[in-house]
Structure formats: structure tokens, C-alpha cells
C-alpha atoms as a PDB file:
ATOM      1  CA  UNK A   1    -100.330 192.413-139.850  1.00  0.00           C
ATOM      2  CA  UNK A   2    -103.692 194.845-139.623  1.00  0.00           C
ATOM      3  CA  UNK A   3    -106.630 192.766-140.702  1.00  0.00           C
ATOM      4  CA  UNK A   4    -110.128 193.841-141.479  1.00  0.00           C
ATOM      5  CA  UNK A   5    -112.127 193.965-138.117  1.00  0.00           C
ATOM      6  CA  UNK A   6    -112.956 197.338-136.770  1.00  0.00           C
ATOM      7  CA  UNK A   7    -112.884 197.734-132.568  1.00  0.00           C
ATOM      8  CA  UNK A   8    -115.344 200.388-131.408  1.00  0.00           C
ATOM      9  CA  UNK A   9    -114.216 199.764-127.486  1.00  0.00           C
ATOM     10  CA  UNK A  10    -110.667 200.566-126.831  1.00  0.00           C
ATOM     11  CA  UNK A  11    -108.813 202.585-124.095  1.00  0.00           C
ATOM     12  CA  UNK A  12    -105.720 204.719-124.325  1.00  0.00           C
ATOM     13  CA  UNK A  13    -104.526 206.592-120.987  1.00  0.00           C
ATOM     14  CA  UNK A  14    -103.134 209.986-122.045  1.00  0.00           C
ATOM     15  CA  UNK A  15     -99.991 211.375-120.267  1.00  0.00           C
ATOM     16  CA  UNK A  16    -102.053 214.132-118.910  1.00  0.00           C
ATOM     17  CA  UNK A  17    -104.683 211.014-117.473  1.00  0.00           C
ATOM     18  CA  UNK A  18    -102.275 209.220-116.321  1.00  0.00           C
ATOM     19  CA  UNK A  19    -100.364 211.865-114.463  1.00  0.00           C
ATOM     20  CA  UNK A  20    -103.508 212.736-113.223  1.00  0.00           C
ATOM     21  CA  UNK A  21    -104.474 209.171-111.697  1.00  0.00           C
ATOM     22  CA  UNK A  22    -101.047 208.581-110.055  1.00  0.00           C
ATOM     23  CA  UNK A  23    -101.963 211.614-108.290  1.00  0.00           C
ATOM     24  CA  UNK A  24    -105.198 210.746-106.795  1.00  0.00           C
ATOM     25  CA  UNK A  25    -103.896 207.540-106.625  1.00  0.00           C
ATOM     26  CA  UNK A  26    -106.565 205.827-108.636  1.00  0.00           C
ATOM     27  CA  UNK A  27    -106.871 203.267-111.805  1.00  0.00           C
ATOM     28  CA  UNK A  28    -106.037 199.748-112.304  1.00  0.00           C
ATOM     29  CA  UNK A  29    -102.978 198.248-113.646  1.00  0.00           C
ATOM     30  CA  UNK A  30    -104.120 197.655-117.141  1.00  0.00           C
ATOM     31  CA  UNK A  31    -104.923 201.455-117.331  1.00  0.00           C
ATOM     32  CA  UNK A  32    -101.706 202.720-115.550  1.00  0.00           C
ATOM     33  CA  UNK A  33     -99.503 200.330-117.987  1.00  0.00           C
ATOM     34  CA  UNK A  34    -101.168 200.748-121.118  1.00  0.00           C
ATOM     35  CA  UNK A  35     -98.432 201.918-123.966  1.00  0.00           C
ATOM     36  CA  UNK A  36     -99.249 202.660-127.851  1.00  0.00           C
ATOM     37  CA  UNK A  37     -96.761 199.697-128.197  1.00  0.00           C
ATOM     38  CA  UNK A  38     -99.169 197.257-126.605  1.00  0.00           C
ATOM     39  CA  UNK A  39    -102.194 198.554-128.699  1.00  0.00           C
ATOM     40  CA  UNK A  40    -100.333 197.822-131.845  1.00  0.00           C
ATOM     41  CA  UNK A  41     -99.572 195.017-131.042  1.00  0.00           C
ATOM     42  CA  UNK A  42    -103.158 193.567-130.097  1.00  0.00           C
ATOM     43  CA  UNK A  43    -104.391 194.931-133.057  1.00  0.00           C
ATOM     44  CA  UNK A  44    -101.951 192.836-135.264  1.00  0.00           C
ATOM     45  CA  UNK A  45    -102.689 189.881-133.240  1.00  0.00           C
ATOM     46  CA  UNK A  46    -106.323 190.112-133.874  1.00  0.00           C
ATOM     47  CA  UNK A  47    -106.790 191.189-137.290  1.00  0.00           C
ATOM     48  CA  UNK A  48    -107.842 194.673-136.181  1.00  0.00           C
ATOM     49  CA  UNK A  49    -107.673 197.227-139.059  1.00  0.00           C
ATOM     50  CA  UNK A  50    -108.894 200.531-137.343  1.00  0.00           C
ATOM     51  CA  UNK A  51    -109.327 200.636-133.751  1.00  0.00           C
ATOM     52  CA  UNK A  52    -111.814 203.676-132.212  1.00  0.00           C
ATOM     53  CA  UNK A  53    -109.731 205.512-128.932  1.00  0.00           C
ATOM     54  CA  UNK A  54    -112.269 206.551-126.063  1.00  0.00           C
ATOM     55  CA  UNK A  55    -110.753 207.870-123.112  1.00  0.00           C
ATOM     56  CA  UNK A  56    -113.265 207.265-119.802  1.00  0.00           C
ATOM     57  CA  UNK A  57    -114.018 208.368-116.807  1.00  0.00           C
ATOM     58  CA  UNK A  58    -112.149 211.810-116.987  1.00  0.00           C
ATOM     59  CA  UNK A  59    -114.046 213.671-114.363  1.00  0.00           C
ATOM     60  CA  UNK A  60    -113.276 214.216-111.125  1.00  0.00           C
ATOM     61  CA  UNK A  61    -111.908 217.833-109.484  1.00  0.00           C
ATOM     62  CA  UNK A  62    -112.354 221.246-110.600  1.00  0.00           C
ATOM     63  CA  UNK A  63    -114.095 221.994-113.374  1.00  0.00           C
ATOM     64  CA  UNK A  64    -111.060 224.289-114.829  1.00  0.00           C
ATOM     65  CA  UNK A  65    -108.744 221.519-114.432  1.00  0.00           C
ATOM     66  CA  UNK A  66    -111.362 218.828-115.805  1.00  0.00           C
ATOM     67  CA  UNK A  67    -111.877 221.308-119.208  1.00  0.00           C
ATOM     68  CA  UNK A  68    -107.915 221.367-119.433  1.00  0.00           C
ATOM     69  CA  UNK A  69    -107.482 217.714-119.073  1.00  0.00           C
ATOM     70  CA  UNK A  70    -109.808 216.708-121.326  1.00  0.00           C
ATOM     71  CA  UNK A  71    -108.595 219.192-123.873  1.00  0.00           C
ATOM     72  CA  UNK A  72    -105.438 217.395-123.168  1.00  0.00           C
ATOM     73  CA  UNK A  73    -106.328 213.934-123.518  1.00  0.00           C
ATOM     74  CA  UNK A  74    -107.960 214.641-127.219  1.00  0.00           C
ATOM     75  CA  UNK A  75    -105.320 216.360-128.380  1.00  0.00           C
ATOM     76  CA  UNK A  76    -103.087 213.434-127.381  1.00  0.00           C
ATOM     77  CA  UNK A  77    -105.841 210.766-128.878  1.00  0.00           C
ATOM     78  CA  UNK A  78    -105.811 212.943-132.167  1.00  0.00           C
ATOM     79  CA  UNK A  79    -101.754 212.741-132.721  1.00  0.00           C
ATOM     80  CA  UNK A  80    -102.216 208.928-132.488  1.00  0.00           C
ATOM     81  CA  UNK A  81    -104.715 208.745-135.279  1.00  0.00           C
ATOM     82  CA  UNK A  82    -103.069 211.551-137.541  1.00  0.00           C
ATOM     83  CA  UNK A  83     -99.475 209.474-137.160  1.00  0.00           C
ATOM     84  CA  UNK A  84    -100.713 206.021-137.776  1.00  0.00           C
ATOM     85  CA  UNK A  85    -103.024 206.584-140.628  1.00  0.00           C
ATOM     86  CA  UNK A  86    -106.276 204.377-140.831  1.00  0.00           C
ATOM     87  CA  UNK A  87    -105.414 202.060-137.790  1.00  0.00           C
ATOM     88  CA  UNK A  88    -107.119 204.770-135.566  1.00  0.00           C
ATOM     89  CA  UNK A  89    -110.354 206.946-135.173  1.00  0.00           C
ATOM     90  CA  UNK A  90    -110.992 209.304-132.010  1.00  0.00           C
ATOM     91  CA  UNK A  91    -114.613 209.208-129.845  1.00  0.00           C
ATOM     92  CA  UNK A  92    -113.505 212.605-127.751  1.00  0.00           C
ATOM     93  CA  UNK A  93    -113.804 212.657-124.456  1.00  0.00           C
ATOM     94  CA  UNK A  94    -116.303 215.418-122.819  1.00  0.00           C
ATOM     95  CA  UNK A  95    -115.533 217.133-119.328  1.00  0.00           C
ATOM     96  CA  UNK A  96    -119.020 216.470-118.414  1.00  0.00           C
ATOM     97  CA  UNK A  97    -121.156 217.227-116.239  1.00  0.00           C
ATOM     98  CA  UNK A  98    -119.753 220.592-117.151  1.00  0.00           C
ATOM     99  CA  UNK A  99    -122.534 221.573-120.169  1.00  0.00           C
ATOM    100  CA  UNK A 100    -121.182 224.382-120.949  1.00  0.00           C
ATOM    101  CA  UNK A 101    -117.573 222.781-121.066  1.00  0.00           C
ATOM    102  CA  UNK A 102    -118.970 220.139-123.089  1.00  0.00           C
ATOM    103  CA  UNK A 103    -120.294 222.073-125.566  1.00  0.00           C
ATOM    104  CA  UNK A 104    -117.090 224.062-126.275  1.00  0.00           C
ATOM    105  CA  UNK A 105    -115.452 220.910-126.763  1.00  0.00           C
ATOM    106  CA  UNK A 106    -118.079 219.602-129.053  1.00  0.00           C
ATOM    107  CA  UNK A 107    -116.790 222.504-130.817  1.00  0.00           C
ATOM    108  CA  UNK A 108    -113.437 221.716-130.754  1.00  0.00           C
ATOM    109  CA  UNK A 109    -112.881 218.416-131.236  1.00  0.00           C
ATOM    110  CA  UNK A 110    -115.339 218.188-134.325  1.00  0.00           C
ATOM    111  CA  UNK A 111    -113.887 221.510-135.465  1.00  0.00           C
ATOM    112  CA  UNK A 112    -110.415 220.898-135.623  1.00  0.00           C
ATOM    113  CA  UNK A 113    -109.641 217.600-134.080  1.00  0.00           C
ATOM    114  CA  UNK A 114    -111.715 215.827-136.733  1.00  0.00           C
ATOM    115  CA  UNK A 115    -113.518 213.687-134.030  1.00  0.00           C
ATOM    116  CA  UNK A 116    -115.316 210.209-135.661  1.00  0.00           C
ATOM    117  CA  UNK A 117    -117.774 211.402-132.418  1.00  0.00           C
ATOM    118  CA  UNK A 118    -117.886 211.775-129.003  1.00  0.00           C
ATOM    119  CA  UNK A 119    -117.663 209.140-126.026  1.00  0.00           C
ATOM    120  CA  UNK A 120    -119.425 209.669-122.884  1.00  0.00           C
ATOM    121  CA  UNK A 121    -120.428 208.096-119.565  1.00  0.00           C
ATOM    122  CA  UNK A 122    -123.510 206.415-118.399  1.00  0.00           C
ATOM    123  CA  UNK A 123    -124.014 209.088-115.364  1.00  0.00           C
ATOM    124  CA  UNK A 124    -122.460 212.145-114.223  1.00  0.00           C
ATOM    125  CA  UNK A 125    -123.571 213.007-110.040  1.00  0.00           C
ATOM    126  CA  UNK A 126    -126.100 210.487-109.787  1.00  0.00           C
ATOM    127  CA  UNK A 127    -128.129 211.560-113.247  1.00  0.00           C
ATOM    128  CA  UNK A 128    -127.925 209.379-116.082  1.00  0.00           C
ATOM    129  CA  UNK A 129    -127.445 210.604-119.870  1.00  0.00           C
ATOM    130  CA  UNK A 130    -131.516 211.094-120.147  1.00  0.00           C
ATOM    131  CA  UNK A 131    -131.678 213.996-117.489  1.00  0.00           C
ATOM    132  CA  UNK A 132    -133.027 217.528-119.066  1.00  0.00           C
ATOM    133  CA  UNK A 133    -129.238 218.615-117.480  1.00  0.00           C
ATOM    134  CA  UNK A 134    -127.073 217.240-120.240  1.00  0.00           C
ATOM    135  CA  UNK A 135    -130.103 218.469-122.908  1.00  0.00           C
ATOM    136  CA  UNK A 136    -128.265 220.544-124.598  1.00  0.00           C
ATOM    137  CA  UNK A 137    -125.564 218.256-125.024  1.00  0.00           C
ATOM    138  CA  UNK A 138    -127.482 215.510-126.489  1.00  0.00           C
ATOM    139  CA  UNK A 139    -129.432 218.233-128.884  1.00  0.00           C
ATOM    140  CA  UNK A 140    -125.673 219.295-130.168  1.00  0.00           C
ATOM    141  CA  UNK A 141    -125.039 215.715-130.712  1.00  0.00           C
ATOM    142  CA  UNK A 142    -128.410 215.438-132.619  1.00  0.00           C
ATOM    143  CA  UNK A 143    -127.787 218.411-134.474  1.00  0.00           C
ATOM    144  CA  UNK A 144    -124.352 216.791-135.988  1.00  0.00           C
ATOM    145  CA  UNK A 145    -125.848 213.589-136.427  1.00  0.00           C
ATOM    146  CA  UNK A 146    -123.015 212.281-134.207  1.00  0.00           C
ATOM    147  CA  UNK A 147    -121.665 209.017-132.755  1.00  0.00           C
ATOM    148  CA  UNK A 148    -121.732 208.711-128.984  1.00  0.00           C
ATOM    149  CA  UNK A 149    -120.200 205.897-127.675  1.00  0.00           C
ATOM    150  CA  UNK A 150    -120.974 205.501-124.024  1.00  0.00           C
ATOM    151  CA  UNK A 151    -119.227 203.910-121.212  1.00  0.00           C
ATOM    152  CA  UNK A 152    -120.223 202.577-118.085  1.00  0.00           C
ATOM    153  CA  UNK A 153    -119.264 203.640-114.932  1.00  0.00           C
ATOM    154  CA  UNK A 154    -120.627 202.757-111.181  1.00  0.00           C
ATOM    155  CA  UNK A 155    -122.842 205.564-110.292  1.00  0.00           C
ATOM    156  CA  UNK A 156    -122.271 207.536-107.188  1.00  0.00           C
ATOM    157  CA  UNK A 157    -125.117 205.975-105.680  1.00  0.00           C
ATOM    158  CA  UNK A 158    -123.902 202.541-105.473  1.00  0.00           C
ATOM    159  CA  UNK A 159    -119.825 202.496-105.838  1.00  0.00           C
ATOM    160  CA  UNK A 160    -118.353 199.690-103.757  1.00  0.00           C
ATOM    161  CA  UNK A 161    -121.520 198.354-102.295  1.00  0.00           C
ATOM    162  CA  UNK A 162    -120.018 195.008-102.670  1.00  0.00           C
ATOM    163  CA  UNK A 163    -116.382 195.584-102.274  1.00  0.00           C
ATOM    164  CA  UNK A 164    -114.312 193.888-102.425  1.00  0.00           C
ATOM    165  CA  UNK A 165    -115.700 190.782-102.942  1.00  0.00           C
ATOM    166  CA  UNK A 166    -117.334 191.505-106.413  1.00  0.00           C
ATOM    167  CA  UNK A 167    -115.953 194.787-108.609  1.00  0.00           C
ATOM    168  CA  UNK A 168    -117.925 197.283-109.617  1.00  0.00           C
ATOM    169  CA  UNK A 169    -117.357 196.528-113.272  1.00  0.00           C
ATOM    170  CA  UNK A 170    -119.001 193.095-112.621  1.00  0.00           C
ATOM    171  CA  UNK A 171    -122.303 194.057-111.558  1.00  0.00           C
ATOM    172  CA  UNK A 172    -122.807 197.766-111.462  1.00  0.00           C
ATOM    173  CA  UNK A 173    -121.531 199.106-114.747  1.00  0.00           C
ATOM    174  CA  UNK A 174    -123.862 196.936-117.086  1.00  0.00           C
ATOM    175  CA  UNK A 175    -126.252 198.121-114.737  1.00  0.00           C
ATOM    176  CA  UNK A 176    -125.991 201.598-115.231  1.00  0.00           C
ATOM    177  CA  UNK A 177    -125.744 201.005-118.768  1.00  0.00           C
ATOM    178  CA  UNK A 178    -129.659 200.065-118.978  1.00  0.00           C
ATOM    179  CA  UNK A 179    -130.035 203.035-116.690  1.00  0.00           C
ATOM    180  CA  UNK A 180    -128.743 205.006-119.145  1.00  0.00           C
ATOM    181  CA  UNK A 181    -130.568 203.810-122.028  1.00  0.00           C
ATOM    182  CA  UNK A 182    -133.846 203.972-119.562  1.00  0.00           C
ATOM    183  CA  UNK A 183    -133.330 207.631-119.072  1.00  0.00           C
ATOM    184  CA  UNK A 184    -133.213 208.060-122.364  1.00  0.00           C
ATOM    185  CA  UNK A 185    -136.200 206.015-123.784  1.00  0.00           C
ATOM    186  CA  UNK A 186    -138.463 206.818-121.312  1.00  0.00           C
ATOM    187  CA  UNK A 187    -136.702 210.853-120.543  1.00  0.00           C
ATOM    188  CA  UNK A 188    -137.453 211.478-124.251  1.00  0.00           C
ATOM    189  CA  UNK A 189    -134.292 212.034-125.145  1.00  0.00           C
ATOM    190  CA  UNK A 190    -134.370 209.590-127.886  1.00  0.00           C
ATOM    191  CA  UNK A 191    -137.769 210.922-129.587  1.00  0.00           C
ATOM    192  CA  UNK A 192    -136.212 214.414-129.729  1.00  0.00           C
ATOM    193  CA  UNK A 193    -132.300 213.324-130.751  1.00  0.00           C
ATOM    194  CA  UNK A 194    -132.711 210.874-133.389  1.00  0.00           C
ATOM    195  CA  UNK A 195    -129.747 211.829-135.049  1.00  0.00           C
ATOM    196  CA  UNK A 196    -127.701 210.713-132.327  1.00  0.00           C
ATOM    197  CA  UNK A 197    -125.892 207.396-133.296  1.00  0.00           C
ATOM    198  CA  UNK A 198    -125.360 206.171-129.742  1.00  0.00           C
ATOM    199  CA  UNK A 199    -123.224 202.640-129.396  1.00  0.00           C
ATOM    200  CA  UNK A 200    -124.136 200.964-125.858  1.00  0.00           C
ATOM    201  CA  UNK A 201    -120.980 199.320-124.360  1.00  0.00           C
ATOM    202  CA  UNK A 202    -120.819 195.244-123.451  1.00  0.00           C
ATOM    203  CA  UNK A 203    -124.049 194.506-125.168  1.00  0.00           C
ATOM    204  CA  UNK A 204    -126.609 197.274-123.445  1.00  0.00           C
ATOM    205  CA  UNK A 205    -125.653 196.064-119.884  1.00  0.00           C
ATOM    206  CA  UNK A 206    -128.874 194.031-118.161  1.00  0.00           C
ATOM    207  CA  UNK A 207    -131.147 195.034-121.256  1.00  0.00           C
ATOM    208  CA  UNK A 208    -131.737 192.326-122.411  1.00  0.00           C
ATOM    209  CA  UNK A 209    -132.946 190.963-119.418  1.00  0.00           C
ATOM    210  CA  UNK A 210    -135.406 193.667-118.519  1.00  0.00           C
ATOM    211  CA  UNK A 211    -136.312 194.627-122.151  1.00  0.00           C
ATOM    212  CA  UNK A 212    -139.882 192.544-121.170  1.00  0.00           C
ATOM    213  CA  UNK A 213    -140.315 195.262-118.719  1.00  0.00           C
ATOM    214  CA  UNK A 214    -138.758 198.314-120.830  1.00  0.00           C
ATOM    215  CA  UNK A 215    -142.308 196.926-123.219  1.00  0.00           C
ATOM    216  CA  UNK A 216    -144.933 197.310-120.479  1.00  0.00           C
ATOM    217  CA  UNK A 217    -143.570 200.516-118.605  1.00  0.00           C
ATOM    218  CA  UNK A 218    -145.793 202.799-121.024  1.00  0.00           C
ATOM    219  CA  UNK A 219    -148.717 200.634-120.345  1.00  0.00           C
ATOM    220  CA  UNK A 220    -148.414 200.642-117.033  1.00  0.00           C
ATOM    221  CA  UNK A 221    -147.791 204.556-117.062  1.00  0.00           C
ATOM    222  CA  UNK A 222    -149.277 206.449-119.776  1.00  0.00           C
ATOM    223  CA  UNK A 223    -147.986 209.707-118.346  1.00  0.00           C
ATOM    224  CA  UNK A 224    -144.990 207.869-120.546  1.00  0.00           C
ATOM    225  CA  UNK A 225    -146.422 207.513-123.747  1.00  0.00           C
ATOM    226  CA  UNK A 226    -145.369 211.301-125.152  1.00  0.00           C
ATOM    227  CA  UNK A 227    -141.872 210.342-124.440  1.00  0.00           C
ATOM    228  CA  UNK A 228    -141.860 207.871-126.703  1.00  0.00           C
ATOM    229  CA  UNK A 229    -142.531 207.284-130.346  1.00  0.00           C
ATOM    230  CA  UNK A 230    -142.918 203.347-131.219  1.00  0.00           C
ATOM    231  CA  UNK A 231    -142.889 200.950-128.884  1.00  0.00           C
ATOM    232  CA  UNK A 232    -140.059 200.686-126.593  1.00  0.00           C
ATOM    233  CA  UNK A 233    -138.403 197.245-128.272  1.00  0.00           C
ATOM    234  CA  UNK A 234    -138.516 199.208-131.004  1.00  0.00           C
ATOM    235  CA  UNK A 235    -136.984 202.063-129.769  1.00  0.00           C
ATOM    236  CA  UNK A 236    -133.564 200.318-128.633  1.00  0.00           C
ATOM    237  CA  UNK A 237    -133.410 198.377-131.965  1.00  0.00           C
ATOM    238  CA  UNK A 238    -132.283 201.786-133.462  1.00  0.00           C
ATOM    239  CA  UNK A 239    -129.161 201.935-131.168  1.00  0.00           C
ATOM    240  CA  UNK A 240    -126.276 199.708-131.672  1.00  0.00           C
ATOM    241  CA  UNK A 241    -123.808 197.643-128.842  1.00  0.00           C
ATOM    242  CA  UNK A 242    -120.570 196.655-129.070  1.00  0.00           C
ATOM    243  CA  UNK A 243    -119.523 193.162-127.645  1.00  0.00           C
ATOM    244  CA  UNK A 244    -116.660 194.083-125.460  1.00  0.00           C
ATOM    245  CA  UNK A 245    -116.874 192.176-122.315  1.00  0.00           C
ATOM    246  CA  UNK A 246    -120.239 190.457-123.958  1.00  0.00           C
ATOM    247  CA  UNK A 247    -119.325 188.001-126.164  1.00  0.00           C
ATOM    248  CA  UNK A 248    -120.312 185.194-124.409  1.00  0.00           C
ATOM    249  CA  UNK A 249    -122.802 182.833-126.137  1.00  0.00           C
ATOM    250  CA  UNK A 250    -125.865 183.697-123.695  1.00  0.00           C
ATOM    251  CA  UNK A 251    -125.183 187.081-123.882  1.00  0.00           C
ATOM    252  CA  UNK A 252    -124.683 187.369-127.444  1.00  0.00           C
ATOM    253  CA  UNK A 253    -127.584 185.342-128.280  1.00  0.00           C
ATOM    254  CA  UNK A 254    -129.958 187.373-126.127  1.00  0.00           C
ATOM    255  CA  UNK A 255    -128.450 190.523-128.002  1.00  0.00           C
ATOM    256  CA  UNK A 256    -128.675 189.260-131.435  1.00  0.00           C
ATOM    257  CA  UNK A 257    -132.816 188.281-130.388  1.00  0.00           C
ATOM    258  CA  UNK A 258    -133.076 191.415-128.980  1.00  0.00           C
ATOM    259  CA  UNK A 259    -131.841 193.824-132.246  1.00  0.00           C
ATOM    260  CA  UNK A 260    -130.587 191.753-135.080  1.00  0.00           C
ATOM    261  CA  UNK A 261    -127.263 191.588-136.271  1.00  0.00           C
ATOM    262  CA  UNK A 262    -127.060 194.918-137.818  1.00  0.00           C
ATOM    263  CA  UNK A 263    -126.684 197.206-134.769  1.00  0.00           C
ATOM    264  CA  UNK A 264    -124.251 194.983-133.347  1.00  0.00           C
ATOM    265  CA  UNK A 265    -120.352 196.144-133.839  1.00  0.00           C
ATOM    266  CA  UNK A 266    -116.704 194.625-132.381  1.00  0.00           C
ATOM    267  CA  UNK A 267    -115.000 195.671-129.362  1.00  0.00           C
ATOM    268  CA  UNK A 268    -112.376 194.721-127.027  1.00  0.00           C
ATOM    269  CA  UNK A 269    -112.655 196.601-124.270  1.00  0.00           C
ATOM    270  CA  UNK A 270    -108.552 196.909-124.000  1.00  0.00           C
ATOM    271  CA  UNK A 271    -106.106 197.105-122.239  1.00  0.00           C
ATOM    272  CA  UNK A 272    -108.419 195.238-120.052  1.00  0.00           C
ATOM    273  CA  UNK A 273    -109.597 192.371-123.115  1.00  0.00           C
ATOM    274  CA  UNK A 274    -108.028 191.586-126.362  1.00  0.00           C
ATOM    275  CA  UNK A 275    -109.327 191.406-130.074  1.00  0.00           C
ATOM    276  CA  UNK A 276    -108.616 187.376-129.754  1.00  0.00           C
ATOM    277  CA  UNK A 277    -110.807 186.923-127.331  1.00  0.00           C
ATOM    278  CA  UNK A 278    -113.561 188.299-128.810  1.00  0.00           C
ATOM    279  CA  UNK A 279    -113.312 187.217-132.707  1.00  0.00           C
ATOM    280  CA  UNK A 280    -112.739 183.372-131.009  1.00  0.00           C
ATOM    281  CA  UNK A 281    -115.923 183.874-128.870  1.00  0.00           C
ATOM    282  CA  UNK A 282    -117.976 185.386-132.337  1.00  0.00           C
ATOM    283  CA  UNK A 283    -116.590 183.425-134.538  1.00  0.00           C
ATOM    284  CA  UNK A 284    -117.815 179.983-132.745  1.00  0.00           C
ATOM    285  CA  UNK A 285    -121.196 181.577-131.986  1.00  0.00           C
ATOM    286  CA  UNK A 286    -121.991 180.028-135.529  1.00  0.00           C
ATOM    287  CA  UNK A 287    -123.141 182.895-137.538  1.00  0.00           C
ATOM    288  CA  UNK A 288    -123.140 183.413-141.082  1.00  0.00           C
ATOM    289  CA  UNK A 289    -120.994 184.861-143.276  1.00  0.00           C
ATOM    290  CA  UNK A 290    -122.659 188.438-143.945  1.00  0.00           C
ATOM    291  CA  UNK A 291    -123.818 188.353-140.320  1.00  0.00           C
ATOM    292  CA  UNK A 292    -119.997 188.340-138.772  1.00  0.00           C
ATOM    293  CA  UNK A 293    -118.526 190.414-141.839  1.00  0.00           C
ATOM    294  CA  UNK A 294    -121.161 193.347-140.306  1.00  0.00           C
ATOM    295  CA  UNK A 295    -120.403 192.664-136.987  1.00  0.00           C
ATOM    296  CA  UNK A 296    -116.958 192.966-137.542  1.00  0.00           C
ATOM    297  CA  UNK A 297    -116.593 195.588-139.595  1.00  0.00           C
ATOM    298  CA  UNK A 298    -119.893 196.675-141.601  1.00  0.00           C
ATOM    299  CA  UNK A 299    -121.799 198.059-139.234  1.00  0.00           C
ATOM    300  CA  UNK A 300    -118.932 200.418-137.748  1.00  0.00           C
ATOM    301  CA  UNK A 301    -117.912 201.364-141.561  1.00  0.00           C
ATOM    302  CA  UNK A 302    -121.830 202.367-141.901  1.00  0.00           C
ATOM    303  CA  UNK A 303    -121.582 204.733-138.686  1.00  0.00           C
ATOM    304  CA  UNK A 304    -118.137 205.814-138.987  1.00  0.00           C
ATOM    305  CA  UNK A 305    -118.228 206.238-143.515  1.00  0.00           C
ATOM    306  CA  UNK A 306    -114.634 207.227-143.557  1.00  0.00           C
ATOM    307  CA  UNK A 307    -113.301 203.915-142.063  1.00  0.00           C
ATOM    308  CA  UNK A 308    -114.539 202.391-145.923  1.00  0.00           C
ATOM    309  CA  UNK A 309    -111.415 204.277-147.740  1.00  0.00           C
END
């Protein structure tokens, strides 16, 4: 039976996705298997109430065929949320780096779709969410005072560097997470967009590791200072992370030093993790009551108010 936890970061593949991987003969077997059935199913296991569909990593080809497939995808992500009422919310994929497709979509998806927000990737063509490019996306964002979730991917610039002994999800993808959130600290994007509710997947990548470093950049540079409004620790305690993939004690601990409690939200990360996982992992962390009550639910129900009926 549903419980009361709400999962920020978890995958569906779309007919249209799918079709489209078997094609280019892509995507792993978690992806390529993945069945509304199995979701369920998870979510009963782990007490999940209302789980959050993202769709990554749709954007490869044409960029007429990448418009139609995403259009395809969030129509498909919608029907799951309007037939199973309150166990779903949609983050809508973009066609990206296709601006101008992305901000007909925008359009769309908040429009009629009824999007809970957008989810996006770390990079697009070796430039990471921060680059003046995607601008005009992020001000759109800003202007509805959306959610963006983002995902990780490996960049162009360093996909399979170590295959195949270590996977690109191991190494490179929280990588380009804190490459994301760089370009956008230190881009400006974040002093100009502060409207945007962006959720970091698996715990801001290498963040917290570098955050030391995030703090002296402007001192060592002060061509960096108008970028930037408070001090950079500052900056990334506005932004929230999910724990998919991160809820290991070190890295969880590290997180929870690095923002507090309150920006921190529940994810799985399926069809590649479950809910179990994670709530065992948080739940013998050791933290309070009110601390794992926003964690698990709270803090999404704050971003997302509809998820509170």
C-alpha cells in the first residue's frame, strides 16, 4: 500500500523512447525493461505516496525528430499521472539544446500538460546548464518560478574515458553535476534566475568535496564577484539534492553539513535503485524525527504545493 514518502528521482521509458533506443541500439537493461507495473510496485514496497516521472537523456538526432519525441514522451508521462491520481507528478522533458524547441515546450507542457516543472540535463554539446546559450531557457524557468530537476549525464568531452572498466555513471555523471552547478554559480545564472527551484541529482555530484574551493574561486578571481550575490556556500544552500544514488552515510553526512536538512528531498533513482534502499540507508543515518519527515516528504510538498492535497 502507497505510504507517505515522496521520490523526486524516478525514470519511466516512453514507447516513443524506447522505440527510439532499440533503434540506435542504446540504453541499459533497467531502462529497456522498465514497465508501469514495476513502478507500482516499488512504490508500494517502499512506502512511496507520489513519485515525480523525469524522462533523461532524450537528445540525440535531428532536431525535428528530437521536438517530436519529446512531445511524445510528455504526453505519455502526463496519461500516467492523470490515470493514477496522486501517485504521480511529471518534470517534462526538454529537447534541448534546441532553445527555441525548448521554449515551445515550456509552453506546452506547463500550458496544458500541467507539468509539476521541467527536468533537464547537466550539459548539452560540451556546455553545461550555466552557458549564456540555454539563457533564455533558464530566464523562462525563472519567470514561472519553476522546478528543474537536473540529471547527469557524461559530457561529450569525456564519455568512456575509462571504459569499460569503470561506467560513466560512476565517476563522470556526479562530476558533471558540480559542473553544472559551477556554471551556474559562477556563469551568473543563479543571481539573475532566482526563481528557479533547481533539485541537483545524487546529492550535487563531487560538491561537497570541492565546495572549499567553490568559497575561494571569487577571491582568487574578482572578475567573479558580479556573478555572484553572497558568498558561494551560500549560494548552493538555496538549491536542493535528492539522495538517489547518495544515500550512503559519508555522502549524506557531507550533504546534510553542507545545506541542512531542508533542501534535501527522497529519490530512488529507478528502475536502476529502489525506494527500500534508500529509506533503509536514511532511516539508520540517525536523524530526527522532523529532519527525515522533510526529507521524505516535506521538502518536496514545499516545492511541489499540490502534492499536500
Amino acid at each position: 500500500m502507497p505510504g507517505r514518502i515522496v521520490d523526486v528521482h524516478h525514470h519511466v521509458t516512453p514507447p516513443a523512447r524506447l522505440a527510439d533506443m532499440l533503434a540506435r541500439k542504446v540504453g541499459e537493461k533497467p531502462t529497456l525493461e522498465w514497465t508501469l507495473d514495476k513502478s507500482l510496485a516499488m512504490m508500494d514496497r517502499g512506502g512511496i505516496e507520489t513519485t515525480m516521472i523525469s524522462i533523461p537523456n532524450v537528445y540525440q538526432g535531428d532536431r525535428a525528430v528530437i521536438r517530436a519525441l519529446v512531445r511524445s514522451c510528455n504526453e505519455f508521462a502526463a496519461k500516467i499521472v492523470a490515470d493514477h491520481p496522486g501517485r504521480f507528478g511529471l518534470f517534462a522533458c526538454l529537447p534541448l539544446p534546441d532553445v527555441d524547441g525548448a521554449l515551445a515546450e515550456i509552453e506546452h507542457v506547463f500550458a496544458h500538460l500541467k507539468a509539476d516543472g521541467v527536468g533537464i540535463m547537466t550539459s548539452y554539446e560540451n556546455r553545461w546548464l550555466g552557458d549564456p546559450a540555454f539563457a533564455p531557457v533558464l530566464d523562462e524557468l525563472n519567470r514561472r518560478k519553476a522546478v528543474a530537476f537536473v540529471h547527469p549525464l557524461a559530457a561529450d568531452c569525456c564519455r568512456g574515458i575509462q571504459a569499460p572498466t569503470v561506467s560513466d555513471a560512476t565517476i563522470e555523471y556526479g562530476t558533471d553535476t558540480t559542473r553544472a552547478i559551477a556554471s551556474i554559480v559562477f556563469g551568473g545564472a543563479a543571481k539573475r534566475c532566482p526563481d528557479i527551484k533547481f533539485i541537483f541529482s545524487h546529492a550535487g555530484g563531487t560538491l561537497t568535496s570541492v565546495i572549499e574551493r567553490f568559497v575561494l574561486l571569487p577571491r582568487m578571481r574578482p572578475s567573479l564577484q558580479g556573478a555572484i550575490v553572497e558568498s558561494p556556500e551560500a549560494m548552493v544552500r538555496r538549491f536542493h539534492y535528492d539522495i538517489a544514488q547518495a544515500s550512503h552515510g559519508v555522502t549524506l553526512g557531507a550533504l546534510l553539513r553542507m545545506v541542512g536538512a531542508a533542501q534535501v528531498l527522497f529519490g530512488t533513482d529507478f528502475p536502476y535503485r529502489t525506494a527500500v534502499e534508500h529509506s533503509e540507508a536514511l532511516k539508520s543515518f540517525g536523524l530526527g524525527a522532523a529532519d527525515l519527515a522533510a526529507i521524505e516528504r516535506n521538502n518536496s510538498v514545499r516545492l511541489v504545493p499540490r502534492l499536500s492535497s
